[in-house]
Protein backbone atom coordinates (compact mmCIF):
# COMPACT_ATOMS: atom_id res chain seq x y z
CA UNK A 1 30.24 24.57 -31.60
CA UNK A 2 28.90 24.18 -28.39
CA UNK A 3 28.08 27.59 -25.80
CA UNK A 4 29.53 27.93 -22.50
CA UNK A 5 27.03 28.17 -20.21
CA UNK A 6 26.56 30.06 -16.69
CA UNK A 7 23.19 29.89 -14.95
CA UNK A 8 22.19 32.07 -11.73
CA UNK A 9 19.20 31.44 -9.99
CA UNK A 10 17.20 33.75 -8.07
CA UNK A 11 15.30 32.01 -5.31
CA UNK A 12 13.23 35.13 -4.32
CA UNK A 13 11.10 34.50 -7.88
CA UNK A 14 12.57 30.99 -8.50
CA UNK A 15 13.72 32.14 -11.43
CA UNK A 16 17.27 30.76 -13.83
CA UNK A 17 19.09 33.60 -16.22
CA UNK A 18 21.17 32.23 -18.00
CA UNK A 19 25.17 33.77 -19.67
CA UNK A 20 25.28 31.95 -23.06
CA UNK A 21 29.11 32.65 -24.94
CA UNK A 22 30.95 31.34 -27.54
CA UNK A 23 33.88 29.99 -25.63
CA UNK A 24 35.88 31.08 -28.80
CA UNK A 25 35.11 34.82 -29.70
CA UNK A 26 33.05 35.61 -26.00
CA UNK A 27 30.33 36.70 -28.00
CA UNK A 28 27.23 36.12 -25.03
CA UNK A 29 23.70 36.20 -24.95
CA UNK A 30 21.93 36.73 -21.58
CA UNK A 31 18.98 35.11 -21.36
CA UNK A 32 15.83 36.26 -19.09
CA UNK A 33 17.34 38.41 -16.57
CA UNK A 34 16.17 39.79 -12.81
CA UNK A 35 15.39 42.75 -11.68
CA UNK A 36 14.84 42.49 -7.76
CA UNK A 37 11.47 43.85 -6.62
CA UNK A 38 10.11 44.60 -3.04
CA UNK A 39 6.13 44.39 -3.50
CA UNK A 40 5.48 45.61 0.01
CA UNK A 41 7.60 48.83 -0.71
CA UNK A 42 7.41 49.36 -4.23
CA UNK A 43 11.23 49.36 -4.88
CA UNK A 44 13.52 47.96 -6.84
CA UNK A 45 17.01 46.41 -6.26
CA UNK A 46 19.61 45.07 -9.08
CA UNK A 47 21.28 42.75 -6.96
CA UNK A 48 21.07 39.53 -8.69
CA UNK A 49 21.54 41.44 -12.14
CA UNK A 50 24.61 42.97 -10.69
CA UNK A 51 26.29 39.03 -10.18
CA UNK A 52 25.63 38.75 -14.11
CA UNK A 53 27.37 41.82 -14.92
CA UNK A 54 30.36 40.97 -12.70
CA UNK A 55 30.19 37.61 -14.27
CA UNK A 56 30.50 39.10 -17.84
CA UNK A 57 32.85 41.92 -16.87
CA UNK A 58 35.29 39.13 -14.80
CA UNK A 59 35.32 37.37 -17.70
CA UNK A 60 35.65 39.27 -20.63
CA UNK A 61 32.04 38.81 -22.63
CA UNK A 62 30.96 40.73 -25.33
CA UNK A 63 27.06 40.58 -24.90
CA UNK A 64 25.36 40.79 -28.35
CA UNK A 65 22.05 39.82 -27.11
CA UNK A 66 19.81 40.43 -23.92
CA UNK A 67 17.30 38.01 -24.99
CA UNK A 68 13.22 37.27 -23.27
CA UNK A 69 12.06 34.27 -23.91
CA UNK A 70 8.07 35.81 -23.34
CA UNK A 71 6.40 38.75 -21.09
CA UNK A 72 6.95 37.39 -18.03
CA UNK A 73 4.72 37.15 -15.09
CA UNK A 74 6.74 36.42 -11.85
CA UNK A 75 9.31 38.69 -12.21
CA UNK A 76 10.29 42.30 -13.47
CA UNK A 77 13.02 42.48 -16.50
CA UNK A 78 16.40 43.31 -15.46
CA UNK A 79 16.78 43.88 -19.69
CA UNK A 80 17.39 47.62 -19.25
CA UNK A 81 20.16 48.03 -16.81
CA UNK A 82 22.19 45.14 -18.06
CA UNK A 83 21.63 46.95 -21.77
CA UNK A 84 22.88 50.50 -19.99
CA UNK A 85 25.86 48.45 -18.01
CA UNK A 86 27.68 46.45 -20.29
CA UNK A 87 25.46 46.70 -23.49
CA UNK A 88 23.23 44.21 -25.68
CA UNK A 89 20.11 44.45 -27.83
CA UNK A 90 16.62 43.17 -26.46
CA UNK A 91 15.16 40.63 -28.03
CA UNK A 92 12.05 38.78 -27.84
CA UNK A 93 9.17 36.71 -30.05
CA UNK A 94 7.79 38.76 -32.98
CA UNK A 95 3.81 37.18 -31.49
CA UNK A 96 4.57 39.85 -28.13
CA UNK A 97 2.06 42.58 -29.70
CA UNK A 98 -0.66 39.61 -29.35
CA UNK A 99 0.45 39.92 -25.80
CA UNK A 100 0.80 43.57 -25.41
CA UNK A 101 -2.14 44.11 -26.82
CA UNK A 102 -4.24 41.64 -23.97
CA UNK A 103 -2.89 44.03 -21.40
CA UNK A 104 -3.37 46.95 -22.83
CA UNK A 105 -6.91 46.73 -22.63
CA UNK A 106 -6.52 44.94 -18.93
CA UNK A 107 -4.50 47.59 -17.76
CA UNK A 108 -6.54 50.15 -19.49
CA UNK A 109 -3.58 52.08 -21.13
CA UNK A 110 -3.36 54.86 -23.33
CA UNK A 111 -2.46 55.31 -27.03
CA UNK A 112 1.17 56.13 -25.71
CA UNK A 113 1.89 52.58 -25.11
CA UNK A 114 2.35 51.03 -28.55
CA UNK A 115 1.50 47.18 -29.27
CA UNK A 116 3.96 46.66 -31.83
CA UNK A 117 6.86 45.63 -30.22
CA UNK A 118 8.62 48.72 -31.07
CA UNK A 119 9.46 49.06 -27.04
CA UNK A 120 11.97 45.84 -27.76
CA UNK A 121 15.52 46.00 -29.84
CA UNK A 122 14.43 43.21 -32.22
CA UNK A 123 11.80 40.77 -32.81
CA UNK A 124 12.43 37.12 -33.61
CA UNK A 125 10.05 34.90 -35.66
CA UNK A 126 10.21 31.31 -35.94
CA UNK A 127 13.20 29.97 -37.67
CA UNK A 128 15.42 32.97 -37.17
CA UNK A 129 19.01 32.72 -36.41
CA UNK A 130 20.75 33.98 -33.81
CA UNK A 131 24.68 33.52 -33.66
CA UNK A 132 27.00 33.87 -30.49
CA UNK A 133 30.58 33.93 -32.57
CA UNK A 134 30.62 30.51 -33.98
CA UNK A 135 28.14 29.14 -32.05
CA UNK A 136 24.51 28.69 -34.30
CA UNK A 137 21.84 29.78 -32.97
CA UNK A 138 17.57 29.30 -34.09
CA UNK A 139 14.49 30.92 -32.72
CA UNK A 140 11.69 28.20 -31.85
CA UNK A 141 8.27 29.46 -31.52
CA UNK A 142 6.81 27.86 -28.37
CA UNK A 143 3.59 29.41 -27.28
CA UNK A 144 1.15 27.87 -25.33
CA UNK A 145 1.91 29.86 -21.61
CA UNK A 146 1.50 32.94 -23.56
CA UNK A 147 1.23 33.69 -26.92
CA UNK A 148 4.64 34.78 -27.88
CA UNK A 149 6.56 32.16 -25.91
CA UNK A 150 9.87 31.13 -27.65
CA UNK A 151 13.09 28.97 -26.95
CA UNK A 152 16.24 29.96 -28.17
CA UNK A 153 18.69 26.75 -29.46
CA UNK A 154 22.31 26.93 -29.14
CA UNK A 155 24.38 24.11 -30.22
CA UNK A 156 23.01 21.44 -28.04
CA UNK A 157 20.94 23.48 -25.57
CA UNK A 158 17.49 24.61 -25.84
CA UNK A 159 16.15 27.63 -23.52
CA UNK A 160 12.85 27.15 -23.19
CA UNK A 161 11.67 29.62 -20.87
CA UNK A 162 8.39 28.39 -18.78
CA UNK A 163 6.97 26.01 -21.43
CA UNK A 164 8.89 22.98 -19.69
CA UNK A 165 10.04 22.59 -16.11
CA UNK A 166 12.30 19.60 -14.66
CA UNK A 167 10.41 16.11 -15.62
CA UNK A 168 9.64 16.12 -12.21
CA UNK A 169 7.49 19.27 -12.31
CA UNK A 170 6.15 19.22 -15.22
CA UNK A 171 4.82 21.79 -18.07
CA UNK A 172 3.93 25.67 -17.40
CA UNK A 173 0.17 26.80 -16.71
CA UNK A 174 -1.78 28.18 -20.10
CA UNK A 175 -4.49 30.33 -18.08
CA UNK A 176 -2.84 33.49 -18.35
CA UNK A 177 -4.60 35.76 -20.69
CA UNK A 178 -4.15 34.07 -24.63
CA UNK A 179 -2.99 31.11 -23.19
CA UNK A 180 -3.89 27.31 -24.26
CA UNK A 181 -2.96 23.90 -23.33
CA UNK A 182 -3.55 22.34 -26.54
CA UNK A 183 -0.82 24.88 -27.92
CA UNK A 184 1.13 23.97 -24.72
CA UNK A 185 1.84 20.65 -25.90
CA UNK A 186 1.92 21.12 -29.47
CA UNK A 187 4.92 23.35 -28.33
CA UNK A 188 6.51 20.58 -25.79
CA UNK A 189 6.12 17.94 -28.89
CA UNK A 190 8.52 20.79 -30.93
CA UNK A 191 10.99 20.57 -28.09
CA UNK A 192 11.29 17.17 -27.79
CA UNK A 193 11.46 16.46 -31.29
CA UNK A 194 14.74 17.61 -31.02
CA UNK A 195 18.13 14.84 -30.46
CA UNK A 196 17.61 13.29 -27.50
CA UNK A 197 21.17 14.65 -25.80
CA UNK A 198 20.04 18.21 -26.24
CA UNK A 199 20.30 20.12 -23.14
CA UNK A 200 17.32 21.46 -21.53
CA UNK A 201 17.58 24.57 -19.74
CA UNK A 202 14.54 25.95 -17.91
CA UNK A 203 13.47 29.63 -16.83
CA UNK A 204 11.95 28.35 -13.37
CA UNK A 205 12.47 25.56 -11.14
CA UNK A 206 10.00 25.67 -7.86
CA UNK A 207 11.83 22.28 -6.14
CA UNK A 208 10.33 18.91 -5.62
CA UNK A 209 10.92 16.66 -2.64
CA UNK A 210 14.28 14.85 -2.60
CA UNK A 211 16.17 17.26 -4.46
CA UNK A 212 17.82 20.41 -4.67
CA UNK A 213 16.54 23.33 -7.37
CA UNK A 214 18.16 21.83 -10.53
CA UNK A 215 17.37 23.61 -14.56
CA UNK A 216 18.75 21.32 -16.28
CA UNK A 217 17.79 17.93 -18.11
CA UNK A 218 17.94 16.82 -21.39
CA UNK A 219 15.40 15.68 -24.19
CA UNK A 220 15.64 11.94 -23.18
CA UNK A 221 15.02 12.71 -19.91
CA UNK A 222 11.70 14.77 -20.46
CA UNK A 223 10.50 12.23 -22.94
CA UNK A 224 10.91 9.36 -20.36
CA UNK A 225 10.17 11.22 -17.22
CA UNK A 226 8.31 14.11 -17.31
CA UNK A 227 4.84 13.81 -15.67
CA UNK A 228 2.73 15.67 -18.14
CA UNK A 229 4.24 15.04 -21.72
CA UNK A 230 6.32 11.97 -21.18
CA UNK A 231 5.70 9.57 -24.28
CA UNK A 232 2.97 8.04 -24.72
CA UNK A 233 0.90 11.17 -23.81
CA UNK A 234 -1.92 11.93 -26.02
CA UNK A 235 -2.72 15.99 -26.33
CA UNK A 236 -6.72 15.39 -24.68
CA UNK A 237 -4.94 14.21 -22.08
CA UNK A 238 -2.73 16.70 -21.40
CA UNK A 239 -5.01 19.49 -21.84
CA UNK A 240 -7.40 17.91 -19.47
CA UNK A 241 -4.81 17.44 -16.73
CA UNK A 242 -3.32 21.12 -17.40
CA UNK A 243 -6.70 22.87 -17.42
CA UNK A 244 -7.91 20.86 -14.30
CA UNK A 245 -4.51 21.55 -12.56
CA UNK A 246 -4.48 25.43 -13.69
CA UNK A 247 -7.72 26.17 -12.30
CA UNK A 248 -6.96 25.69 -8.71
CA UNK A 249 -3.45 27.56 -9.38
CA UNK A 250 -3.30 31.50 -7.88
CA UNK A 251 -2.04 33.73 -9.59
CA UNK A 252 1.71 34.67 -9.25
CA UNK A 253 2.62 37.25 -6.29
CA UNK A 254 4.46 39.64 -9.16
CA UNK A 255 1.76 39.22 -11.80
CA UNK A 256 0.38 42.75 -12.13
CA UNK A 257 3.77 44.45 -11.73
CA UNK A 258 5.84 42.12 -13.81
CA UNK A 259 3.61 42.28 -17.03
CA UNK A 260 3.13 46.17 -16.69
CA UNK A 261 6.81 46.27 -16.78
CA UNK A 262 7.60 43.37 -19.24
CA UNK A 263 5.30 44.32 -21.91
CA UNK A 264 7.32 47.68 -22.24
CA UNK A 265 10.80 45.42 -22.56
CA UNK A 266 11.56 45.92 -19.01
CA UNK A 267 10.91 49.52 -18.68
CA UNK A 268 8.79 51.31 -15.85
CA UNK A 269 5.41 53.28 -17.34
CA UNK A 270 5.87 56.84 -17.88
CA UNK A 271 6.73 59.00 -15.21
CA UNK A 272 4.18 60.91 -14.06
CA UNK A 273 4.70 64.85 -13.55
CA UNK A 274 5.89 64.40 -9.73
CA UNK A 275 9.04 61.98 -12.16
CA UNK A 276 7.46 58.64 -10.41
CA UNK A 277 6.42 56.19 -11.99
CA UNK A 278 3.25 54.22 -11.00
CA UNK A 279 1.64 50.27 -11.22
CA UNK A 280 -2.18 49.69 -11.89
CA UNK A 281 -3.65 46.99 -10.23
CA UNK A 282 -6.93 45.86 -11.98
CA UNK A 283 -9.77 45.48 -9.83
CA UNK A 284 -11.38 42.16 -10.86
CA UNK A 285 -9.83 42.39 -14.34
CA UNK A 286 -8.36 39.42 -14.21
């Protein structure tokens, strides 16, 4: 059986969470939800979580699973809240104490902050299932971006999170801390191995002239069209092209925030004894 799917797009971090149910039982998944954050003030907002939530409530979904498809780094994790308003277990790839671990030592925390993953509900590896009522669901481990990327496979949709944009846009950078072009591909190869009317649903999408922000495409259409792994492309060429393209790329505006929160499963680092919680930013440490 195929999911029901519901995408919302937030176009202050260009990002696409997605409400994946089994149209039969209403058993949902969220996938890679916002949390709305003001950089200039420090604050946060639930705003676009809160059209999720009504979505679920309006409809009657039984969330099973608030799923990440890595540690973000343009946006904070709405994970959390959504957990504390209308329930769910976290999820994530079982490789996120690789990534944990990387910014532990950037952000120069203390033995408080475990790298184990323990902050997160559950840990997937590659090849685990994941079931939304009748509809089958498998874990695909897609790193590359970072190294605990993974896409989650319902019925004939694929999340993939940032390791594929439209065709039009492309793949995700790999110059983040652990990440690697070569693995890039090697991941987008695992994608598109899959049949060619499989949905593709994308965590970003940043627009490209002529069109409106679109999320979705489908296997055939990123093997024919996509301008960095369409057939035909070798993996030297890719990673040429990628690490050539990455290194004039800034960084993302939420970068340091996002992955201080992300890393902990969407939770802010420990109040301090005034109850306020604070964000490092790494002087040249990146």
């Amino acid at each position: 059986m195929n999911p029901t799917i519901e995408a919302f797009f937030d176009e202050a971090t260009f990002t696409v969470t997605y409400v994946v149910s089994d149209p039969a039982t209403a058993k949902t998944a969220i996938i890679d939800p916002v949390l709305d954050f003001d950089p200039k003030s420090g604050r946060t907002t639930t705003a676009s979580a809160d059209k999720v939530i009504a979505h679920v409530r309006d409809n009657g979904l039984d969330v099973d699973w608030i799923l990440e498809t890595h540690v973000h780094a343009d946006h904070l994790s709405a994970a959390p809240y959504i957990k504390h308003e209308v329930g769910g277990q976290i999820g994530i790839g079982d490789q996120v104490p690789t990534v944990q671990g990387i910014f532990k030592k950037v952000f120069n925390e203390d033995d408080s902050f475990a790298i184990d993953g323990s902050d997160f509900d559950a840990l997937f590896a590659a090849g685990d299932s994941i079931h939304l009522g009748n509809v089958s669901g498998e874990v695909l481990h897609t790193p590359g971006h970072t190294p605990a990327c993974v896409s989650y496979h319902f019925g004939d949709a694929v999340f993939v999170g940032d390791t594929m944009f439209m065709p039009d846009y492309g793949t995700a950078r790999c110059d983040f801390p652990g990440g690697d072009a070569l693995t890039l591909y090697q991941s987008t190869q695992d994608i598109l191995s899959l049949p060619d009317d499989t949905r593709i649903f994308t965590c970003h999408d940043y627009g490209a002239e002529g069109r409106d922000f679109a999320w979705e495409s489908t296997v055939a259409e990123q093997k024919a069209d996509n301008i960095h792994v369409a057939d035909g492309t070798s993996a030297a060429e890719f990673a040429e092209m990628r690490n050539a393209r990455d290194a004039e790329l800034a960084m993302p505006q939420l970068i340091l925030p996002s992955v201080q929160v992300n890393m902990r499963a969407g939770k802010m680092p420990p109040a301090e004894e005034n109850g306020i919680s604070y964000l490092k930013i790494p002087i040249n440490g990146i």
